[in-house]
Each structure stands twice: as C-alpha cells, then as structure tokens.
Protein backbone atom coordinates (compact mmCIF):
# COMPACT_ATOMS: atom_id res chain seq x y z
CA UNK A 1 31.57 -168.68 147.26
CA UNK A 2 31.09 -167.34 150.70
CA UNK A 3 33.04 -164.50 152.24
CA UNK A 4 31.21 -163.47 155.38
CA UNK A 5 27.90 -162.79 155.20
CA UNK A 6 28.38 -162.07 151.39
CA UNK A 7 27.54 -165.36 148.97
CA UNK A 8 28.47 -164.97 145.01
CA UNK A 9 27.14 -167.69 142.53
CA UNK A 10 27.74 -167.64 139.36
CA UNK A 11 26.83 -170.28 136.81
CA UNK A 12 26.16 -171.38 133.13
CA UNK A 13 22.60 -172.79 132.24
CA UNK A 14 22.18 -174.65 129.14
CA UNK A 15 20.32 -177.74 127.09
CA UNK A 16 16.97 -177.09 128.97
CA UNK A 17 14.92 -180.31 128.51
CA UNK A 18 11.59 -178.42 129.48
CA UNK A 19 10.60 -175.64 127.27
CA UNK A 20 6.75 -175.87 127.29
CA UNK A 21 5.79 -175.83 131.05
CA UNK A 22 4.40 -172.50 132.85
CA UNK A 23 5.83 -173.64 135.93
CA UNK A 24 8.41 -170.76 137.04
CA UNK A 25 11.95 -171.39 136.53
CA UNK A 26 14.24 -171.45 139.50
CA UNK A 27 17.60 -173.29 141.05
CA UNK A 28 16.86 -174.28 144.51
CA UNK A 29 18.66 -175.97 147.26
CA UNK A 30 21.19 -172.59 147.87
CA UNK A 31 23.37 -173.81 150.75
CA UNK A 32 22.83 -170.55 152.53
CA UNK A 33 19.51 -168.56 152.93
CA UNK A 34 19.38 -165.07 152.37
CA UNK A 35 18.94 -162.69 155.03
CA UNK A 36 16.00 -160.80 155.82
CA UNK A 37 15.54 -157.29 155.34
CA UNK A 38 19.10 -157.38 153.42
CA UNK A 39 18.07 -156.08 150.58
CA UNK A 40 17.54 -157.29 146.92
CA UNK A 41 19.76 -159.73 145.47
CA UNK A 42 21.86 -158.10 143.23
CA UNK A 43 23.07 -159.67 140.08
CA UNK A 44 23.42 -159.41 135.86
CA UNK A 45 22.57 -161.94 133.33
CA UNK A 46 22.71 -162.43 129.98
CA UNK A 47 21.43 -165.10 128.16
CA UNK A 48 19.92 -165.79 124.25
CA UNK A 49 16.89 -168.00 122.73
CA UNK A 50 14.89 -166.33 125.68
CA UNK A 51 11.49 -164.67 124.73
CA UNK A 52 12.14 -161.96 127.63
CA UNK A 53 14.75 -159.86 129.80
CA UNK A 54 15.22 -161.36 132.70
CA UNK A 55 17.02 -160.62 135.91
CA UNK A 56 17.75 -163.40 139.48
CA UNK A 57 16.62 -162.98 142.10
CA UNK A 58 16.44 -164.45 145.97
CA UNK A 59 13.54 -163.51 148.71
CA UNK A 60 14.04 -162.87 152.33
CA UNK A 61 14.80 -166.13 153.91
CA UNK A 62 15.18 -167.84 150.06
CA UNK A 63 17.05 -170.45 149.01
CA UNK A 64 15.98 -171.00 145.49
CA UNK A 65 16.99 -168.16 142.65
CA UNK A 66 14.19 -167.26 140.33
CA UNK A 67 14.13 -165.23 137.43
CA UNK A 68 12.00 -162.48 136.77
CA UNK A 69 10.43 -160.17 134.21
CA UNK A 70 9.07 -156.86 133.55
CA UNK A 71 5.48 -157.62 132.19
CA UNK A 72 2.83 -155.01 131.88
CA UNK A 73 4.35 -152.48 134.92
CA UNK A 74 4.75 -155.65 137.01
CA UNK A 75 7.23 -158.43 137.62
CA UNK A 76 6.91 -162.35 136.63
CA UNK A 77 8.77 -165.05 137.15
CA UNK A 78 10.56 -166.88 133.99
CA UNK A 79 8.44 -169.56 132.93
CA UNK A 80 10.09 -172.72 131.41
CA UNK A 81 7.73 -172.02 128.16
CA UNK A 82 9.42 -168.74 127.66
CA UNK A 83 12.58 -170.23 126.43
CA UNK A 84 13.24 -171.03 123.04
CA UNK A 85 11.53 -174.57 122.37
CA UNK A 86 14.78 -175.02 119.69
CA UNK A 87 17.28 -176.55 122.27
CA UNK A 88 19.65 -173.60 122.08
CA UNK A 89 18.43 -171.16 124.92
CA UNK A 90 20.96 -170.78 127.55
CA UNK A 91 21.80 -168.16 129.92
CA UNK A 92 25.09 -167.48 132.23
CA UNK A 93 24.96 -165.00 135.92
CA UNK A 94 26.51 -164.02 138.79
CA UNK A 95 23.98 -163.09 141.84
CA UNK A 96 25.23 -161.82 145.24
CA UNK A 97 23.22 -161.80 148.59
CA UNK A 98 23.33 -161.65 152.27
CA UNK A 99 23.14 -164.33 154.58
C-alpha cells in the first residue's frame, strides 16, 4: 500500500522449496524504490523453524527486501540454509519505507 511517499507491505512466507542454499534470502521486484538518505526501513517479523532472529530490510535506492541477522557484532543477510530443512519454516512482516 502506498500513501504518499510512505509504502507498507506486509506478507506471509511459507513452504520454502530451498532450504540448503547460502544464497541470501530476499523478495525483489518492490514496485517502488526506497528513497535515499530516508532512513532505515522500519519493520517487525516474526517467524518459526528459523535458525536465527531476523529483521527486513530495504537499502537506499532498493527494491528487493532482505533479511538480516545479528552475527558476531555484525549484520548478515538470511541465508536460504538457515531455515529449517523440515518444510515448516515460515515467517509473516510488515516493513514500511520511503519512496
């Protein structure tokens, strides 16, 4: 939804097919790019059968929404492989940014 210059997404992600790859997870193809210099992304998440906290997230510019972690004092993205390999992970957010 788009009021503005102020986007809201929220959606429900489930039955991942690809739980072994280290490629980062991400949605892409946002109809709207984020704004530079608007600040973070701001959103909440919850999700279970995940192997780490996670938050989304959007850079400058973006228009894919990655997911990202708190590993050793720095931040990752979500990899694929750190879902549950069981079938069951899934995870439901709503992210807001600037356009």
């Amino acid at each position: 939804t788009k009021i503005g210059n102020l986007v809201t997404i929220t959606a429900n992600l489930y039955n991942f097919g690809n739980t072994n790859s280290t490629n980062s997870l991400g949605i892409d193809g946002l109809p709207f790019a984020k704004s530079s210099g608007s600040g973070s992304a701001v959103g909440g998440l919850i999700g279970r059968k995940m192997a780490k906290v996670v938050s989304p997230y959007v850079s400058d510019n973006g228009t894919v929404i990655y997911f990202y972690t708190v590993d050793s004092g720095g931040y990752t993205t979500l990899k694929h492989a750190d879902l549950d390999n069981d079938g069951q992970a899934d995870f439901h957010f709503t992210l807001s940014y600037r356009v």
